[in-house]
Every structure is written in C-alpha cells, then in structure tokens.
C-alpha atoms as a PDB file:
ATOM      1  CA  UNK A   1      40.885  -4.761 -27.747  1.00  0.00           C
ATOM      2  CA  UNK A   2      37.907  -3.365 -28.871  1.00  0.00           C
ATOM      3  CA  UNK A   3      35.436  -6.498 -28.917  1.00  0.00           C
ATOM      4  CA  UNK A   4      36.744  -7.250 -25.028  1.00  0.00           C
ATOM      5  CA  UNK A   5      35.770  -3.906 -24.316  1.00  0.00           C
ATOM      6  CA  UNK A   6      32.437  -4.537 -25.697  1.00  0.00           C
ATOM      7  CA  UNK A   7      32.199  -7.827 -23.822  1.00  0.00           C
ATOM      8  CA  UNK A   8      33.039  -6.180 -20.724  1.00  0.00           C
ATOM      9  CA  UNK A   9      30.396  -2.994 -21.163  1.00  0.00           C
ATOM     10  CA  UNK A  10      27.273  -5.832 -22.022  1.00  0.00           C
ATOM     11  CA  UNK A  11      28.422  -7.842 -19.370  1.00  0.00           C
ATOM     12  CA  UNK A  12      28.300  -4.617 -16.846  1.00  0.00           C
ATOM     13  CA  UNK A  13      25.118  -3.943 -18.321  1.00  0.00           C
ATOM     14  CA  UNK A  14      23.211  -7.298 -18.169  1.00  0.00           C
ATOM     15  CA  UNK A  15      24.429  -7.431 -14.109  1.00  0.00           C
ATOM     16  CA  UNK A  16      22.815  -4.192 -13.737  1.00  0.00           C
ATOM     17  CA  UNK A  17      19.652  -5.041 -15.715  1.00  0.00           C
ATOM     18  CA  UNK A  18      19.596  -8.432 -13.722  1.00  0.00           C
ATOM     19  CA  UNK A  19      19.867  -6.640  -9.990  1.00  0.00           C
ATOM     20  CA  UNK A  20      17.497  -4.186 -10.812  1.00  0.00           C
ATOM     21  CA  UNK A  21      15.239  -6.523 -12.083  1.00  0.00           C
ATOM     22  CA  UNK A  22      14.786  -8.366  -9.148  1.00  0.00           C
ATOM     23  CA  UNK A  23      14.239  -5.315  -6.478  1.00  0.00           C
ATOM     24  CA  UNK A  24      10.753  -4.729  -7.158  1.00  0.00           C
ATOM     25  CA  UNK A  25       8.308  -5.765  -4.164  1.00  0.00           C
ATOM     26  CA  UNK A  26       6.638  -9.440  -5.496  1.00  0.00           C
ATOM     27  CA  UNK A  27       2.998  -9.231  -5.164  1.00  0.00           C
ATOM     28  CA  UNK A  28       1.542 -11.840  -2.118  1.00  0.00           C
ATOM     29  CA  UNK A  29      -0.794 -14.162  -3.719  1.00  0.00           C
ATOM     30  CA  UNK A  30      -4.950 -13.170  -2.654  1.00  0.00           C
ATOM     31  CA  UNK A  31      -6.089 -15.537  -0.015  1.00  0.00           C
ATOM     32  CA  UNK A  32      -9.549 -16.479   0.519  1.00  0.00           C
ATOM     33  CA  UNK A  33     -11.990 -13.986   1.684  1.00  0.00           C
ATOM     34  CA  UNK A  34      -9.668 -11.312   0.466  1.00  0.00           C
ATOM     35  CA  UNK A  35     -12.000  -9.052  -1.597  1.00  0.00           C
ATOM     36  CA  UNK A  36     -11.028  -8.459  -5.799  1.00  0.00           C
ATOM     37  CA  UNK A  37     -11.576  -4.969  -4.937  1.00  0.00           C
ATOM     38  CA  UNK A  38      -8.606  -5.006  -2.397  1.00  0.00           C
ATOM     39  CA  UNK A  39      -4.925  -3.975  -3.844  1.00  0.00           C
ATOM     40  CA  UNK A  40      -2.041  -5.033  -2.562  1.00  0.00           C
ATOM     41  CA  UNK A  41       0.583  -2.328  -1.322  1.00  0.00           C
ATOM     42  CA  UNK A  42       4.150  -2.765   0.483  1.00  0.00           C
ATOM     43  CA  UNK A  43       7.970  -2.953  -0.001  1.00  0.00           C
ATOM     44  CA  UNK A  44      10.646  -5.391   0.102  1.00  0.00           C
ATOM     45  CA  UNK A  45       9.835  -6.197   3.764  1.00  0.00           C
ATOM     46  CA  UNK A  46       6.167  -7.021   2.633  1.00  0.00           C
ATOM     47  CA  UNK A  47       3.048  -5.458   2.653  1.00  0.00           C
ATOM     48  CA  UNK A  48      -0.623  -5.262   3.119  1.00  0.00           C
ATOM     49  CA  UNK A  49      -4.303  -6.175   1.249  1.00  0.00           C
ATOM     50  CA  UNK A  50      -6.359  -2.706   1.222  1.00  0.00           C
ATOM     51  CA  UNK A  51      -9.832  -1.939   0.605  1.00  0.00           C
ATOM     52  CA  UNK A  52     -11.341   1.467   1.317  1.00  0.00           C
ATOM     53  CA  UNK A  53     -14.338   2.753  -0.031  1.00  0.00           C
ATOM     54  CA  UNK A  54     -15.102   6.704   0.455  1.00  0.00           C
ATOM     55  CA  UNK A  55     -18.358   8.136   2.056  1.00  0.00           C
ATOM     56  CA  UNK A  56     -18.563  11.188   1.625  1.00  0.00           C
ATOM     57  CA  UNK A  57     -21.790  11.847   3.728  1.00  0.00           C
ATOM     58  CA  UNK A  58     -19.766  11.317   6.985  1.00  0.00           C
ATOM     59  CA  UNK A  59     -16.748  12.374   5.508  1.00  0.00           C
ATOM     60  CA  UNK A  60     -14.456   9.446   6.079  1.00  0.00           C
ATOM     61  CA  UNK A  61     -12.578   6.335   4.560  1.00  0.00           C
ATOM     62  CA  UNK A  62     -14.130   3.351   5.365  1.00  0.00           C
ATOM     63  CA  UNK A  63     -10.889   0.536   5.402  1.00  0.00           C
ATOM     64  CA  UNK A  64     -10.160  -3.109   5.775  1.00  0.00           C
ATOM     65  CA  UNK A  65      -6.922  -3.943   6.012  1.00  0.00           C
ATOM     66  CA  UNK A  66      -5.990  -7.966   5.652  1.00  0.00           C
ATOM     67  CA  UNK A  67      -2.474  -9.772   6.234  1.00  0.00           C
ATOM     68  CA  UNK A  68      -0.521 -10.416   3.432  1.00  0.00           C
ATOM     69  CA  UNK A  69       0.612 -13.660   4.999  1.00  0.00           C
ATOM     70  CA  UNK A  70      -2.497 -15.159   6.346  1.00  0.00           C
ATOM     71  CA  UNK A  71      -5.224 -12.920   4.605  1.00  0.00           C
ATOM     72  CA  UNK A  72      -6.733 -12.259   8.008  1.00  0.00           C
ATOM     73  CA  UNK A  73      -8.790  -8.830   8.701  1.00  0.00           C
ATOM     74  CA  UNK A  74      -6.591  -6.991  10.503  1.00  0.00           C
ATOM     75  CA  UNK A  75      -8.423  -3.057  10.493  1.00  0.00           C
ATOM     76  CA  UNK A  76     -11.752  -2.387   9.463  1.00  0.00           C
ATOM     77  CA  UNK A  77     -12.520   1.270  10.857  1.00  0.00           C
ATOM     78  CA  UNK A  78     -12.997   4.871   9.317  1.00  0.00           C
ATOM     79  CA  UNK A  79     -10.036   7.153   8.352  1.00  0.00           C
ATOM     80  CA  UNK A  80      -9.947  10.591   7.390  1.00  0.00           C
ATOM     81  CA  UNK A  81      -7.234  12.669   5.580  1.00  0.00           C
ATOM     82  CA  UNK A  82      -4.703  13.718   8.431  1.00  0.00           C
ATOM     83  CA  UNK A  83      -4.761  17.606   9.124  1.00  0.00           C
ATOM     84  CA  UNK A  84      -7.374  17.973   6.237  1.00  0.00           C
ATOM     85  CA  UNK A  85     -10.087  16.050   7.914  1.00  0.00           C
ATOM     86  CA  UNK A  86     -11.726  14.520   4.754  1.00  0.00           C
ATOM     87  CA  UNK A  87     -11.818  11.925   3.091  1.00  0.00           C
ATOM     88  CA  UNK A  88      -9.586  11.133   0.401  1.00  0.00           C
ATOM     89  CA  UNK A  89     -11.151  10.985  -3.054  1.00  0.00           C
ATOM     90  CA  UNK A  90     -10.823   7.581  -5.212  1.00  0.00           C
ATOM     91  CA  UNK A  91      -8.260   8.769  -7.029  1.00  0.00           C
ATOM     92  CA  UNK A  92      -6.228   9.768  -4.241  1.00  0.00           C
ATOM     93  CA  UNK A  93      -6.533   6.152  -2.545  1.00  0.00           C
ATOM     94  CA  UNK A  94      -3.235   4.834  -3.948  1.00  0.00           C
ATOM     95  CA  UNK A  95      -1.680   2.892  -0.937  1.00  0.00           C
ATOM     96  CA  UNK A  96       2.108   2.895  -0.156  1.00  0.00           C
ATOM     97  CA  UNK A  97       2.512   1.595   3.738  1.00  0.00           C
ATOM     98  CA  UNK A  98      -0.046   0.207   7.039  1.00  0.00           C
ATOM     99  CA  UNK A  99       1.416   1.175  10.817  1.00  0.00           C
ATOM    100  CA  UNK A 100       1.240  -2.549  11.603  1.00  0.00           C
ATOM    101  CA  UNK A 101       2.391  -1.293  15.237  1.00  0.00           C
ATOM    102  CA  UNK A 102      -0.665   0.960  16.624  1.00  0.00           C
ATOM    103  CA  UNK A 103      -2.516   0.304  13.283  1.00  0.00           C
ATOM    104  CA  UNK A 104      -3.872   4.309  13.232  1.00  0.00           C
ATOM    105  CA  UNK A 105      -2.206   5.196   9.849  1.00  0.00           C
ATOM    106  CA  UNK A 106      -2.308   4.147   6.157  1.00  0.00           C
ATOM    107  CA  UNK A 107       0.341   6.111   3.900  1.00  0.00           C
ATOM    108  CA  UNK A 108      -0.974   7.400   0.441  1.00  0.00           C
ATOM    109  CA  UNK A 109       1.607   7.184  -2.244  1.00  0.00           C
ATOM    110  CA  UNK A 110       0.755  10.818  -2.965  1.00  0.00           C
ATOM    111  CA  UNK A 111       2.379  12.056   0.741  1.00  0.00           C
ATOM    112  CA  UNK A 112      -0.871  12.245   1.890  1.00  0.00           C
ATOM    113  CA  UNK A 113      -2.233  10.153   5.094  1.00  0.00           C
ATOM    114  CA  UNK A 114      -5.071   8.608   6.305  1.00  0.00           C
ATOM    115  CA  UNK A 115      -5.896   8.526  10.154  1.00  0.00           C
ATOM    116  CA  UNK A 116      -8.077   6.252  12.036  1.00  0.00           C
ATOM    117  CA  UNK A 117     -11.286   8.153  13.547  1.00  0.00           C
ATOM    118  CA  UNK A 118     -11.772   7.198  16.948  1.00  0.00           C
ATOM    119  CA  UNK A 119     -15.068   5.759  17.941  1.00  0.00           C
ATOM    120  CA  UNK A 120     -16.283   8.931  19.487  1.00  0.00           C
ATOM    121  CA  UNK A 121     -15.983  11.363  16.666  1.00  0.00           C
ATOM    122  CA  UNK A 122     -17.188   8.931  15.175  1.00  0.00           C
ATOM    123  CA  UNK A 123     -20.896   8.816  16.001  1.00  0.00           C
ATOM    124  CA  UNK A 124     -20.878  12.421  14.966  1.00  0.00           C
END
C-alpha cells in the first residue's frame, strides 16, 4: 500500500512539474534589423521587441517597438511616465505589455506606464 501511494504522489507531482513547465511565454527568435539592445517582453498570446533609451534633457523615453512576428518597426516616438511626466530611469525600463490597438502605451513590469508624447508637446 505504501509504495502505490508513493507512485501515485511522484506521479501527481511530475504532471504538475510538467504543466507548469511549459506555461512560461517562449521567447520569439530576433529578426533582422532587430537591435541586440532590444528585449523581448509579452505573454502567452505573444509579445513585442523593445528598445528605449532615456533622455533626460527633454525628459522623455525615446522607443522603438518591432513585431515579434515579422520584426517590423512598429513605434518609434517619445514616452514619458504617465501622471509623473518623466522619464523612466534605466532601471525602471523593465517591459511587461505594448497597446498594439492605439499603440500610446507600454506597461512597465513595475505598475508603472509609459505614454506616447504627442508631436506638439513635443517640440517643447
């Protein structure tokens, strides 16, 4: 009785260690013309290529945002730190998500969001 109850609790275990292995996000490979500085960011539903760089003169994000399918630019414009109006530091540029729909946002893993500047307050 007591090696089939064994049996049963590794077998419970190594299903559980299998599923869980295989819900992490896989990585899309870098296509051409993607930058090395770029880092790839998204979920099970897929993701994005990001590249921001932070000048802090003018106080935004400068982004480029590529495809993960095709590696195509999709974004390159300023962001700043919504309701902060800054822009974030390196170490505060860990990506989570891209609004593919209006493309205005990128999520920061940290809760924290950049917003596209809009041409005009831009030329500030």
């Amino acid at each position: 009785m007591q090696i089939k109850y064994r049996v049963l609790v590794f077998m419970w275990l190594f299903v559980v260690a299998l599923v869980l292995s295989g819900c992490r996000p896989i990585v899309s490979k870098r296509h051409a013309g993607i930058p090395e500085s770029a880092v790839w960011a998204g979920g099970y539903d897929g993701g994005a290529w990001f590249n921001c760089d932070v000048d802090q003169d003018r106080k935004v994000n400068r982004c480029r945002v590529y495809g993960e399918q095709s590696g195509e630019l999709l974004i390159q414009a300023d962001f700043r730190l919504k309701r902060l109006g800054r822009a974030a530091t390196r170490s505060e540029l860990r990506y989570d998500s891209f609004d593919y729909l209006n493309r205005r946002t990128i999520g920061l893993e940290n809760g924290l969001i950049l917003e596209r500047v809009e041409e005009s307050s831009n030329r500030k």
